[in-house]
C-alpha atoms as a PDB file:
ATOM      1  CA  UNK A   1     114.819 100.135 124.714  1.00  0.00           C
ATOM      2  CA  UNK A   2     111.336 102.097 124.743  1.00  0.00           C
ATOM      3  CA  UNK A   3     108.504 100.295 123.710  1.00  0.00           C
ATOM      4  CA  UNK A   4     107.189 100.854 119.619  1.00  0.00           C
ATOM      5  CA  UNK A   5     104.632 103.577 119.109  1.00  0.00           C
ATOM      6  CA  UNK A   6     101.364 102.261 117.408  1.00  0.00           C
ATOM      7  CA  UNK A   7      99.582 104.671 115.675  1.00  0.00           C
ATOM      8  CA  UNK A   8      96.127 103.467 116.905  1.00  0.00           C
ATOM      9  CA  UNK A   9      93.794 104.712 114.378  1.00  0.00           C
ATOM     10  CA  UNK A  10      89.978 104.294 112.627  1.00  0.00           C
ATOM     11  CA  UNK A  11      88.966 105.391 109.105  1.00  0.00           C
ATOM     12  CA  UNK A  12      85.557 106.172 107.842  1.00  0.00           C
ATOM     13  CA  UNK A  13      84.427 106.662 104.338  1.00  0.00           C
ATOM     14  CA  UNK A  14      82.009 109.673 105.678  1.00  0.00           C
ATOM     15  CA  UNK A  15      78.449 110.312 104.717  1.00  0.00           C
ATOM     16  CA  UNK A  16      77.990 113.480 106.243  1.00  0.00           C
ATOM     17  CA  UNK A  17      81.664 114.878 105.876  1.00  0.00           C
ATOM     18  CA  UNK A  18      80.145 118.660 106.824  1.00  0.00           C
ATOM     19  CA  UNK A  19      78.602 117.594 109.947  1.00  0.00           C
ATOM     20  CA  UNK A  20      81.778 116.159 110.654  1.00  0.00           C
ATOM     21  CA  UNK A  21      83.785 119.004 109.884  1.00  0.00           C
ATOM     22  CA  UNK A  22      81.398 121.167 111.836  1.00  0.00           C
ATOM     23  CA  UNK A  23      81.951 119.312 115.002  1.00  0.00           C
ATOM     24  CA  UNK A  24      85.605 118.949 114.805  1.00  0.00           C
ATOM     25  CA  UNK A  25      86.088 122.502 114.522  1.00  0.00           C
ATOM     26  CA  UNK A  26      84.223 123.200 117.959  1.00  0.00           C
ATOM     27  CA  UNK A  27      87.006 120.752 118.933  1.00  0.00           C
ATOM     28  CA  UNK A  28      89.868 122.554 117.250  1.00  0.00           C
ATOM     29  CA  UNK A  29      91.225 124.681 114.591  1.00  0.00           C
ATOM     30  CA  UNK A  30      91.876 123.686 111.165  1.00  0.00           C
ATOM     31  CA  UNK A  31      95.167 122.847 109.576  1.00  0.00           C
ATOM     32  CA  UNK A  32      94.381 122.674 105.879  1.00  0.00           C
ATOM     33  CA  UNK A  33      97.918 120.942 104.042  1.00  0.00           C
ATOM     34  CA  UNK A  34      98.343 118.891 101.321  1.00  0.00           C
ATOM     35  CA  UNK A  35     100.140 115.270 101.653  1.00  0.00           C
ATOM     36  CA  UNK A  36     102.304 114.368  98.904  1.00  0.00           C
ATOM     37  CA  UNK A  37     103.034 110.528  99.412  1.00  0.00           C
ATOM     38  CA  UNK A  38     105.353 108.204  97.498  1.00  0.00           C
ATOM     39  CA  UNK A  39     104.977 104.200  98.748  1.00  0.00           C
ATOM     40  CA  UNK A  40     108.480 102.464  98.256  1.00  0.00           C
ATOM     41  CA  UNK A  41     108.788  98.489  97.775  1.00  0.00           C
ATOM     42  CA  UNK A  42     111.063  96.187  96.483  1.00  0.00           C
ATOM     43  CA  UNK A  43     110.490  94.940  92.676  1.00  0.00           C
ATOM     44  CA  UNK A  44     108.894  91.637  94.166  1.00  0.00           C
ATOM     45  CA  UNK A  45     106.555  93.167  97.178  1.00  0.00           C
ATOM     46  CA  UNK A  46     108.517  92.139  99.772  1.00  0.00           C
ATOM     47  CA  UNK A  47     107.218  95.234 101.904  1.00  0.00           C
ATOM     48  CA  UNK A  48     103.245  94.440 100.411  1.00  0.00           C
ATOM     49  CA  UNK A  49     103.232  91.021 101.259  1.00  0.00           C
ATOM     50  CA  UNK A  50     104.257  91.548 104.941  1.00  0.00           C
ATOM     51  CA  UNK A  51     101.815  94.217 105.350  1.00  0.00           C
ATOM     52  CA  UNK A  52     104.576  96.835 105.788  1.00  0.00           C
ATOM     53  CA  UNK A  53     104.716 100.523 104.369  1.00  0.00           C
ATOM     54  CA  UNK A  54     107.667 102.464 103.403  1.00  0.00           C
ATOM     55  CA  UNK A  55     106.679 106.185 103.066  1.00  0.00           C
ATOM     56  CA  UNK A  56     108.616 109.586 101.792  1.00  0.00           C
ATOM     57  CA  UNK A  57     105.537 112.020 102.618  1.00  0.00           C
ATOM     58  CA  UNK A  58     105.741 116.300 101.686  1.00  0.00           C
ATOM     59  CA  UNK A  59     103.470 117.967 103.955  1.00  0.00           C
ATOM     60  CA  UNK A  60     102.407 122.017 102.009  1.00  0.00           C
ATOM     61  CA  UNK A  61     100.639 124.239 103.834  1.00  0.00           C
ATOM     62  CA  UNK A  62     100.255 127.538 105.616  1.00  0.00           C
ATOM     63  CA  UNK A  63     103.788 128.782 104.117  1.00  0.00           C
ATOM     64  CA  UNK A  64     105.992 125.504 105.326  1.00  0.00           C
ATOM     65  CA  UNK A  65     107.012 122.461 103.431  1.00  0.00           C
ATOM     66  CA  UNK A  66     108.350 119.753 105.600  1.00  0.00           C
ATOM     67  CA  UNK A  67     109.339 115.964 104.892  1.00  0.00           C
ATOM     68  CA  UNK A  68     108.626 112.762 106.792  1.00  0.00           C
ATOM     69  CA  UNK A  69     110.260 109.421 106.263  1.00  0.00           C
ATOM     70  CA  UNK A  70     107.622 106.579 107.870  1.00  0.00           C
ATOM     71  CA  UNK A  71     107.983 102.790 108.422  1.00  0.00           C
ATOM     72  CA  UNK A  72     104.949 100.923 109.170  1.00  0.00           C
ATOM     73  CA  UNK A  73     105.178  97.432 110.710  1.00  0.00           C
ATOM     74  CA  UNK A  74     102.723  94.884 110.112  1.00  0.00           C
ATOM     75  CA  UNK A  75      98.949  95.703 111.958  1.00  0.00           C
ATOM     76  CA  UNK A  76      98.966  95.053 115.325  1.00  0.00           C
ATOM     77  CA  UNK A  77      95.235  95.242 115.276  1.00  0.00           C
ATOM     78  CA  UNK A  78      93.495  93.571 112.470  1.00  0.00           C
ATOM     79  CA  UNK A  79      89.696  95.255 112.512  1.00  0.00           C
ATOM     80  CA  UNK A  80      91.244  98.936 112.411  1.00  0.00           C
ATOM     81  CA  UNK A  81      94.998  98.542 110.358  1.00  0.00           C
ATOM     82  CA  UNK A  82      96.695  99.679 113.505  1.00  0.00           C
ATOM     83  CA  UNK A  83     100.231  99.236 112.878  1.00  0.00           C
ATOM     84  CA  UNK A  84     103.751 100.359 114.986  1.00  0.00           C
ATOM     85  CA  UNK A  85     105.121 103.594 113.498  1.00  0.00           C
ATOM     86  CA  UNK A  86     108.368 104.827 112.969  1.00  0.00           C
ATOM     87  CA  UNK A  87     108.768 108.477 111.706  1.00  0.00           C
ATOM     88  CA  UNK A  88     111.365 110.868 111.159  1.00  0.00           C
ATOM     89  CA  UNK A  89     111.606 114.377 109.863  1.00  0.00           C
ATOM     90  CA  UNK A  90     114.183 114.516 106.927  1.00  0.00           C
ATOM     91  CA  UNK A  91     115.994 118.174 105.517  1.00  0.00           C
ATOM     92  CA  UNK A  92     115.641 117.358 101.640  1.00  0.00           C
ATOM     93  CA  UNK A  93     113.545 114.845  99.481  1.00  0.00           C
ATOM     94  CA  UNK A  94     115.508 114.223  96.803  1.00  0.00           C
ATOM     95  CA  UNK A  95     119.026 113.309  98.275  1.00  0.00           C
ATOM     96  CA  UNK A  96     116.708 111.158 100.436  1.00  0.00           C
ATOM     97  CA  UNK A  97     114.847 109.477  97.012  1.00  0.00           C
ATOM     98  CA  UNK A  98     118.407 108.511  95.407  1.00  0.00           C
ATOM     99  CA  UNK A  99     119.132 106.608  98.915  1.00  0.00           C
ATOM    100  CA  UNK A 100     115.707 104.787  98.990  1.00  0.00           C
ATOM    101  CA  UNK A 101     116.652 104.042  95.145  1.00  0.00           C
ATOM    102  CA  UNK A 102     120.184 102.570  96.133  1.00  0.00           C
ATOM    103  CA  UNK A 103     118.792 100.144  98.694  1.00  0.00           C
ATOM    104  CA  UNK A 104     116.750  98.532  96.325  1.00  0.00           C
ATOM    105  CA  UNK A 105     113.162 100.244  97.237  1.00  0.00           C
ATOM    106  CA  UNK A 106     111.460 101.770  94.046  1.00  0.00           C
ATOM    107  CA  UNK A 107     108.552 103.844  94.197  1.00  0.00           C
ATOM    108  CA  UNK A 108     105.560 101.955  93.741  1.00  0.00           C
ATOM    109  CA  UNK A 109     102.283 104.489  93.670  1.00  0.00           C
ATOM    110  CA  UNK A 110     102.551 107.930  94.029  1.00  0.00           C
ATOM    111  CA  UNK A 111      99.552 109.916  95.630  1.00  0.00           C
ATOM    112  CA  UNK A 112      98.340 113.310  96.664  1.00  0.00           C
ATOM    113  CA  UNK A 113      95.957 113.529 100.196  1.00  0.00           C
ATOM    114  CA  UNK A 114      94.207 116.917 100.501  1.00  0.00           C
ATOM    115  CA  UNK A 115      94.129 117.012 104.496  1.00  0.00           C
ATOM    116  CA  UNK A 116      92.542 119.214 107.422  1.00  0.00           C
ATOM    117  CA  UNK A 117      93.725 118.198 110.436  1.00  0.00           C
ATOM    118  CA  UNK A 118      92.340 119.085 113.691  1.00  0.00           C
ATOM    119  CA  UNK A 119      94.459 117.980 116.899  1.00  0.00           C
ATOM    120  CA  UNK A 120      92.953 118.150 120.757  1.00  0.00           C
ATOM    121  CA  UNK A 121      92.803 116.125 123.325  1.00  0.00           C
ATOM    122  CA  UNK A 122      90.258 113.420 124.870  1.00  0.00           C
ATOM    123  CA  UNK A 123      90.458 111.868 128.167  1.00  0.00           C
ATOM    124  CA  UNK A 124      94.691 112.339 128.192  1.00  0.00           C
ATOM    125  CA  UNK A 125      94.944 111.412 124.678  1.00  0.00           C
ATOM    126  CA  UNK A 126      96.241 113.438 122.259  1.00  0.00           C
ATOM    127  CA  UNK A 127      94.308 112.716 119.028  1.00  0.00           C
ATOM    128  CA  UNK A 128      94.523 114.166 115.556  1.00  0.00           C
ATOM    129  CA  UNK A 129      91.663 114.271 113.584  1.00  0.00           C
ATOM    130  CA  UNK A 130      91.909 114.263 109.301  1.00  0.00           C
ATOM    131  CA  UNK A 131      89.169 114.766 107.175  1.00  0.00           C
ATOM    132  CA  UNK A 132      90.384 113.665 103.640  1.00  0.00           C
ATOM    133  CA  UNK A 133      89.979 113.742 100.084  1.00  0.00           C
ATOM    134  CA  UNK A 134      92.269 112.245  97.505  1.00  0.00           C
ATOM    135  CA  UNK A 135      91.521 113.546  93.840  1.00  0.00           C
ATOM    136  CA  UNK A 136      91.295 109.994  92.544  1.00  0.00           C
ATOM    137  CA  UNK A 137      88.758 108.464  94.887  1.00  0.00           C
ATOM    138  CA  UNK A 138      84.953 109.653  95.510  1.00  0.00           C
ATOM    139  CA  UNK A 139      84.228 110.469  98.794  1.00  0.00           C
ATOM    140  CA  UNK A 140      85.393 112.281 102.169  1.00  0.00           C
ATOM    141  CA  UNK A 141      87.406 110.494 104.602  1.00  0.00           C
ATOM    142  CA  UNK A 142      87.892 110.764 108.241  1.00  0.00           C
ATOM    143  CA  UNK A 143      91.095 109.374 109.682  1.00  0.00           C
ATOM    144  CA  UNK A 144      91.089 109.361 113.488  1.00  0.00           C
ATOM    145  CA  UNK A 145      94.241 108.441 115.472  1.00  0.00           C
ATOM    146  CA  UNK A 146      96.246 108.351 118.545  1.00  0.00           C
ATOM    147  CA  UNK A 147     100.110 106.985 119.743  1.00  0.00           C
ATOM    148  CA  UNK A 148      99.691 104.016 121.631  1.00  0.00           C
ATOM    149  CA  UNK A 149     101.819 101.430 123.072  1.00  0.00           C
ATOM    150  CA  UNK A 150     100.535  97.792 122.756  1.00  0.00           C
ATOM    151  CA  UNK A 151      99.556  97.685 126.705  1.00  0.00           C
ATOM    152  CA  UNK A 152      97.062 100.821 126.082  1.00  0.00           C
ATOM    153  CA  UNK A 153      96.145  99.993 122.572  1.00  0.00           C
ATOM    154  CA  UNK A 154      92.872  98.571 123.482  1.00  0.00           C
ATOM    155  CA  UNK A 155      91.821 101.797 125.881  1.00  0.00           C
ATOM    156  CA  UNK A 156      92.964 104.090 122.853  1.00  0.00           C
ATOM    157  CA  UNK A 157      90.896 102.279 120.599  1.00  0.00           C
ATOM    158  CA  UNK A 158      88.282 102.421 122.771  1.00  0.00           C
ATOM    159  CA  UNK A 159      88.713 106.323 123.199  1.00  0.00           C
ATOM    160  CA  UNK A 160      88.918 106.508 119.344  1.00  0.00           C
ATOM    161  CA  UNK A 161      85.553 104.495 119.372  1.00  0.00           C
ATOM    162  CA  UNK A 162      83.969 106.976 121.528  1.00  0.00           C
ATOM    163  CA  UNK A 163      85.200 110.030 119.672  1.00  0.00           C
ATOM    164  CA  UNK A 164      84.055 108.574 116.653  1.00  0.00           C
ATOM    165  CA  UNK A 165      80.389 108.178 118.044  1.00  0.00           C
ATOM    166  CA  UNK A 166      80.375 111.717 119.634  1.00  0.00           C
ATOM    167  CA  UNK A 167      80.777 113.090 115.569  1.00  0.00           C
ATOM    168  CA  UNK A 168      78.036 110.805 114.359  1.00  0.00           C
ATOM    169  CA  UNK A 169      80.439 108.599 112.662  1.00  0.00           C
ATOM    170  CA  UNK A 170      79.103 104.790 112.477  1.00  0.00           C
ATOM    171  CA  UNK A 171      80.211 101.731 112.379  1.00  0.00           C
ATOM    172  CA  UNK A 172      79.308 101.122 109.273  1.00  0.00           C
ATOM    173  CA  UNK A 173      81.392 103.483 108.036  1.00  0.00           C
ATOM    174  CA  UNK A 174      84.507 102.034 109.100  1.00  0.00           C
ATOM    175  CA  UNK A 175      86.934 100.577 106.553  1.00  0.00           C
ATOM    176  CA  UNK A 176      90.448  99.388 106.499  1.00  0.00           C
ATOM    177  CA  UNK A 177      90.675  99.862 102.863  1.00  0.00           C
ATOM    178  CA  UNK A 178      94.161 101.477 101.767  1.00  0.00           C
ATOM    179  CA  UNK A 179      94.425 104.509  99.593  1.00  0.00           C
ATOM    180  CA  UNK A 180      97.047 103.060  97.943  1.00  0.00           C
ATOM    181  CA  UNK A 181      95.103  99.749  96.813  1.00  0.00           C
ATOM    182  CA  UNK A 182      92.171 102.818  96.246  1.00  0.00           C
ATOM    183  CA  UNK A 183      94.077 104.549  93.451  1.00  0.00           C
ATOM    184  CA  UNK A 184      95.396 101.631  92.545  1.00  0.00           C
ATOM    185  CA  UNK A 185      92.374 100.383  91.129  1.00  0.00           C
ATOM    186  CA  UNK A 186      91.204 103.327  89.974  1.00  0.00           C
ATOM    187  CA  UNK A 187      94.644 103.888  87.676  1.00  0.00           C
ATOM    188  CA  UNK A 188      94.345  99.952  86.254  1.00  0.00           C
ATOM    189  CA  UNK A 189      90.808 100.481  84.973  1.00  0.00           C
ATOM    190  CA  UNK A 190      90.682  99.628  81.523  1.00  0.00           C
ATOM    191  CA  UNK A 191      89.450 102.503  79.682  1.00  0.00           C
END
């Protein structure tokens, strides 16, 4: 059995998102798509409370619709979120809703990422870049990530770390903060 991808990854709530952009696109070309992301749990959190994600994702852009179904285990890696992965491309969304529904998963927040991606490599790594905005939170996000398997972890980190300085991005501009708990609170606001 092959080892569990990580998806080793940072996120930064930027504050200089068009410096950042500027770099990354001596780095690589843009891939502007939008995210359309439904989080599934059981009634009582089962998924929440283990720090697991369960993930139907629609990824528009550039002419093509596609689907991903994701699994997230719990973080390998508590100071960046890193968790093991497990992704799969499905045909249809909706056949695939009514057998999420069926196993007992409802949808718990629904969300919409507007993404530009940028993917090159860095010392053999092969990292995608995603500058971020979701409609319900303020700010400009960068998400920076790689695969990993828990014996390289650390050095991918570390390359992540370095990337991350080389665009100006500091430390203290690092958060783990989900954008799920983001909306979240944004949605149970009183009024």
């Amino acid at each position: 059995m092959e080892p569990s991808m990580i998806e080793a990854e940072y996120k930064a709530k930027l504050t200089n998102p068009d410096s950042v952009r500027a770099m990354l696109k001596e780095r690589a070309e843009a891939e502007n798509v939008s995210y359309r992301d439904v989080y599934f749990d059981t009634e009582d959190n089962e998924l929440a409370r283990a720090d697991r994600e369960f993930r139907l994702r629609t990824i528009s852009g550039a002419g093509e619709t596609r689907h991903l179904l994701t699994f997230k285990d719990s973080a390998v890696d508590a100071a960046t979120g890193s968790k093991p992965e497990f992704e799969t491309v499905v045909g249809e969304r909706e056949p695939l809703e009514e057998i999420i529904a069926h196993l007992g998963y409802t949808p718990m927040i629904e969300l919409t990422k507007h993404c530009e991606n940028f993917r090159f490599a860095s010392t053999g790594h092969e990292l995608l870049a995603t500058v971020v905005t979701v409609p319900e939170i303020d700010g400009t996000f960068l998400e920076l990530e790689t695969q990993a398997t828990e014996e390289n972890l650390h050095a991918a980190l570390a390359e992540l770390r370095t990337v991350l300085a080389e665009l100006g991005v500091s430390e203290d501009q690092l958060t783990t903060e989900l954008y799920t708990d983001a909306v979240a609170a944004v949605r149970n606001r009183p009024k």
